[in-house]
Protein backbone atom coordinates (compact mmCIF):
# COMPACT_ATOMS: atom_id res chain seq x y z
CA UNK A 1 3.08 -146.74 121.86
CA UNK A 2 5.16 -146.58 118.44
CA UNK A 3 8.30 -147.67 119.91
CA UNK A 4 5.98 -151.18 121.93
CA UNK A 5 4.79 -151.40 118.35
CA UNK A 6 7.85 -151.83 116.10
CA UNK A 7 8.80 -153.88 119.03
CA UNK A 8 6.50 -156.68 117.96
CA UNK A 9 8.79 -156.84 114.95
CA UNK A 10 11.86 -157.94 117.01
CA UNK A 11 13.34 -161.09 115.48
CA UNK A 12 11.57 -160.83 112.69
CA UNK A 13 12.38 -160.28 109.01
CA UNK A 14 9.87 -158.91 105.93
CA UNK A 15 9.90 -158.29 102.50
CA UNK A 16 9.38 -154.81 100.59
CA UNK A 17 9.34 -152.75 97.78
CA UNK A 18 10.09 -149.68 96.63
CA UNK A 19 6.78 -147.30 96.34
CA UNK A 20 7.78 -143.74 95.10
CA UNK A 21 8.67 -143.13 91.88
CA UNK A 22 11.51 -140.68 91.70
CA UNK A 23 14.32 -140.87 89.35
CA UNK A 24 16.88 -140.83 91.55
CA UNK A 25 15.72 -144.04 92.97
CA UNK A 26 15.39 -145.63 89.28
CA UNK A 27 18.19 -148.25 90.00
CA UNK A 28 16.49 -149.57 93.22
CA UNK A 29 12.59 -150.10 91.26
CA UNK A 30 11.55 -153.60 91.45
CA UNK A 31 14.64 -154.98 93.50
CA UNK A 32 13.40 -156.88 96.36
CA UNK A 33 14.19 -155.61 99.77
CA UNK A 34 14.25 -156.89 103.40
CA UNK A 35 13.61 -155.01 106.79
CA UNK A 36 14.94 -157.50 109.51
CA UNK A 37 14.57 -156.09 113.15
CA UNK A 38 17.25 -157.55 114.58
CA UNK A 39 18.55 -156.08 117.32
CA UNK A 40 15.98 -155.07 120.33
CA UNK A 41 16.27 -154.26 123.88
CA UNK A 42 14.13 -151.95 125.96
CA UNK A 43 15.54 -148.37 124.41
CA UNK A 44 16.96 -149.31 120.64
CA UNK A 45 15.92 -151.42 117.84
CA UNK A 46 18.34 -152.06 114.74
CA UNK A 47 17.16 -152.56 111.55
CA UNK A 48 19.20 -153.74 108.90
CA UNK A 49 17.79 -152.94 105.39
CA UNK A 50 18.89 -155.26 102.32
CA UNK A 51 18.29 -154.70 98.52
CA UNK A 52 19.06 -157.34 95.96
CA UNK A 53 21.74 -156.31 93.65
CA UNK A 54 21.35 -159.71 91.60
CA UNK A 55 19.68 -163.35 92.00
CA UNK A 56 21.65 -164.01 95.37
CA UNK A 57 23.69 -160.85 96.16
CA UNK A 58 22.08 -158.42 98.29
CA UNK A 59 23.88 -154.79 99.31
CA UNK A 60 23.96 -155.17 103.23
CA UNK A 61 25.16 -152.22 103.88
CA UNK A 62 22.54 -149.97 105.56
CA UNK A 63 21.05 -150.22 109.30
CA UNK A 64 18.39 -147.65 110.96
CA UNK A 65 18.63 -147.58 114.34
CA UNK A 66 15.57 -146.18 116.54
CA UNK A 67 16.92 -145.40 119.77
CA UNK A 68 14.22 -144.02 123.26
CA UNK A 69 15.65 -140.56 124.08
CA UNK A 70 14.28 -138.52 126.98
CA UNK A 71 12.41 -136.56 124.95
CA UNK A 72 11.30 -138.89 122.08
CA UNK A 73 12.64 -141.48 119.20
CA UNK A 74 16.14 -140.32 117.57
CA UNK A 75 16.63 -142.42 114.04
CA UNK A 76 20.47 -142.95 113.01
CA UNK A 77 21.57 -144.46 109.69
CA UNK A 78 25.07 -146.53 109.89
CA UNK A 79 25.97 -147.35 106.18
CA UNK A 80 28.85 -149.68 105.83
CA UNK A 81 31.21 -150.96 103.31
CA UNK A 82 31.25 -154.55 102.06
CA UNK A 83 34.58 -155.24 104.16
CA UNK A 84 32.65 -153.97 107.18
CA UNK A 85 34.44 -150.36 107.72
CA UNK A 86 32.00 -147.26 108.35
CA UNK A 87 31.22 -145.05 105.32
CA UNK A 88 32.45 -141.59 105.62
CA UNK A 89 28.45 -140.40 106.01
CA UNK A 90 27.22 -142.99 108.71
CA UNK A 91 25.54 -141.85 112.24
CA UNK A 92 23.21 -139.27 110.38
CA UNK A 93 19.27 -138.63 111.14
CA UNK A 94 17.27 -136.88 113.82
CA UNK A 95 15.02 -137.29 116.65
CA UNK A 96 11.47 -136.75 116.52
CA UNK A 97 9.68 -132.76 117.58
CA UNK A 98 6.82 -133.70 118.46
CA UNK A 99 4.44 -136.74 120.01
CA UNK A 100 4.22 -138.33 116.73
CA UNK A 101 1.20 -141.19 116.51
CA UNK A 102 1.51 -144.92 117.32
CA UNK A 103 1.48 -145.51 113.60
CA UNK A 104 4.05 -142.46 112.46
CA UNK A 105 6.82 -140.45 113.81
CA UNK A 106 9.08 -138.07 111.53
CA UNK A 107 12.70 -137.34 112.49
CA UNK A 108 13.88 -134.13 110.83
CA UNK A 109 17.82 -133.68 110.28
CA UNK A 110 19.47 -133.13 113.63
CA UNK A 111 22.64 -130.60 113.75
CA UNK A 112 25.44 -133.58 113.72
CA UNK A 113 24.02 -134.55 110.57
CA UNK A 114 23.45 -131.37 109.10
CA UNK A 115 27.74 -130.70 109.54
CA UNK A 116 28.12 -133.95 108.06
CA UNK A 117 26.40 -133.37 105.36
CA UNK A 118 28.14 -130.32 104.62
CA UNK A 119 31.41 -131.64 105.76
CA UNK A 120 30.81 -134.26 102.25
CA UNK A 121 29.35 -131.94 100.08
CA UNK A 122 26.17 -133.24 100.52
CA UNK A 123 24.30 -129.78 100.88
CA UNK A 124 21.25 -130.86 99.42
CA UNK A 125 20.74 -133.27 102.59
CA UNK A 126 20.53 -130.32 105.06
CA UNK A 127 16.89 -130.34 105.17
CA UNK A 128 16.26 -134.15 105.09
CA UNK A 129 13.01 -135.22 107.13
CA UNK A 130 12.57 -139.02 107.62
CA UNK A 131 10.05 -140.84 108.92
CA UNK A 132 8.98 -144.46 110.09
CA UNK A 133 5.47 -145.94 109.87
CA UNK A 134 4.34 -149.16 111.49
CA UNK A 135 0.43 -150.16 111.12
CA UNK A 136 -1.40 -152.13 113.62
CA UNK A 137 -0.01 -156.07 113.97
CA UNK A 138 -2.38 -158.47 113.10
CA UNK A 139 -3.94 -156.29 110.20
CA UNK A 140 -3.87 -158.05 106.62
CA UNK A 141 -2.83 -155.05 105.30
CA UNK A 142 -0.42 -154.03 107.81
CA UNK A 143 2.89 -152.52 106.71
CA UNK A 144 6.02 -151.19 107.65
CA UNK A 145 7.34 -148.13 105.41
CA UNK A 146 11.07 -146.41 105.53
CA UNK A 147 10.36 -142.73 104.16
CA UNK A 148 12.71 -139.82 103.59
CA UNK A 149 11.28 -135.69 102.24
CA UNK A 150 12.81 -133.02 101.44
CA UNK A 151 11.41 -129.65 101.05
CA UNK A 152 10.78 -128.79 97.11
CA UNK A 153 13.21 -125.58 97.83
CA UNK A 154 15.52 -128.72 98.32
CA UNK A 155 15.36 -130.72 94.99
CA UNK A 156 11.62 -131.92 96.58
CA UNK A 157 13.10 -135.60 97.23
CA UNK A 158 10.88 -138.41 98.19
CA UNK A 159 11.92 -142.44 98.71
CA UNK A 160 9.58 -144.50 100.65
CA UNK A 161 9.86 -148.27 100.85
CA UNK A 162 7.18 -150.41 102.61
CA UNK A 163 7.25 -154.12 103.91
CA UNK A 164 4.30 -156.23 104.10
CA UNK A 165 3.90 -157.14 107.59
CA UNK A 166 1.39 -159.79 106.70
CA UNK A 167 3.91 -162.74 106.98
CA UNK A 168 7.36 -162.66 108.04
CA UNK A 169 10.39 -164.02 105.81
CA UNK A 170 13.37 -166.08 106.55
CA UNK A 171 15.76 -164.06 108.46
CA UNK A 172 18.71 -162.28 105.84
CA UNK A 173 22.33 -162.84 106.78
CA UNK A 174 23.86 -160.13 108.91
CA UNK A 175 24.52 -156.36 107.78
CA UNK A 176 28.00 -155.94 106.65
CA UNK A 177 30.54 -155.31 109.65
CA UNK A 178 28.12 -157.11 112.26
C-alpha cells in the first residue's frame, strides 16, 4: 500500500521545508526545498531532493531511491558532485524490518552502509534509522516527510523535511549526473 501510494507522486514535483530544529542542520533552516518523483516503474521510485543555496542556485546533488525487495522497501541515497561523479559515501540506507503502515516505513542502516560509513570515518552514522512518510492523496493537509534518527547513545540526531502535497510545483531541473 505505501509503495501504490508514493506512486501517485510519480511525475510530480513539491515544495518543503525543513521541520526539526537541530544545529547541525542550521545552514539548511528556511531554504526552500523540492521533492520531485521522477523516476517510477513498477519496483523503484527516484527522488531527487533540491535545496536552494541562493535566489536561483539549488544543490542537486542528492536522490533517494525506494526500491520493492522481496521482503519489503530498501531506501538508497546516491549523492553526487556538481560535475556529476558519485561522492565517495553514495549507495547508503537500509531496507525496512517490519510491515511498516501505508503512511510510514523506517529503513534502519543496512551492513553495506554500516562499512561505508566506517570505511569514511563516519562512525557516528552506524546506527542511522531513516524513514519515509506519505499521507493520504487528496487530503489538504497531506504531506510527504524525508526523516533520519539516531539513537541518543549516537549524538541523538534528528532531520526531517516535509513537502506539502497539497499542490504540486513546476518540475526542478535534473539531479546532477542524470
Amino acid at each position: 500500500m505505501f509503495f501504490e501510494r508514493l506512486s501517485l507522486l510519480c511525475g510530480k514535483a513539491y515544495a518543503g521545508i525543513l521541520v526539526s530544529e537541530q544545529k547541525a542542520d542550521a545552514d539548511m533552516a528556511g531554504k526552500p526545498m523540492i521533492m520531485h518523483a521522477a523516476s517510477c516503474d513498477l519496483n523503484e521510485i527516484q527522488i531527487p531532493f533540491h535545496i536552494a543555496e541562493g535566489p536561483s542556485e539549488w544543490n542537486r546533488s542528492r536522490t533517494w531511491i525506494i526500491t520493492r525487495t522481496d521482503q519489503g522497501l530498501r531506501l538508497k541515497h546516491r549523492h553526487r558532485h556538481q560535475d556529476g561523479s558519485l561522492d565517495k559515501v553514495t549507495n547508503y540506507g537500509g531496507d525496512t524490518y517490519s510491515d511498516g503502515t501505508a503512511e510510514r516505513q523506517e529503513f534502519p542502516v543496512d551492513a553495506e552502509s554500516i562499512a561505508s560509513f566506517k570505511a569514511n570515518n563516519l562512525d557516528q552514522s552506524v546506527t542511522n534509522i531513516w524513514a519515509i512518510e506519505v499521507s493520504e492523496p487528496g487530503q489538504g493537509d497531506a504531506k510527504f516527510a524525508y526523516e533520519l534518527r539516531r539513537p541518543q547513545s549516537a549524538g541523538g540526531r534528528h532531520f526531517r523535511v516535509e513537502f506539502d502535497l497539497s499542490k504540486s510545483i513546476a518540475t526542478p531541473p535534473a539531479p546532477w549526473g542524470d
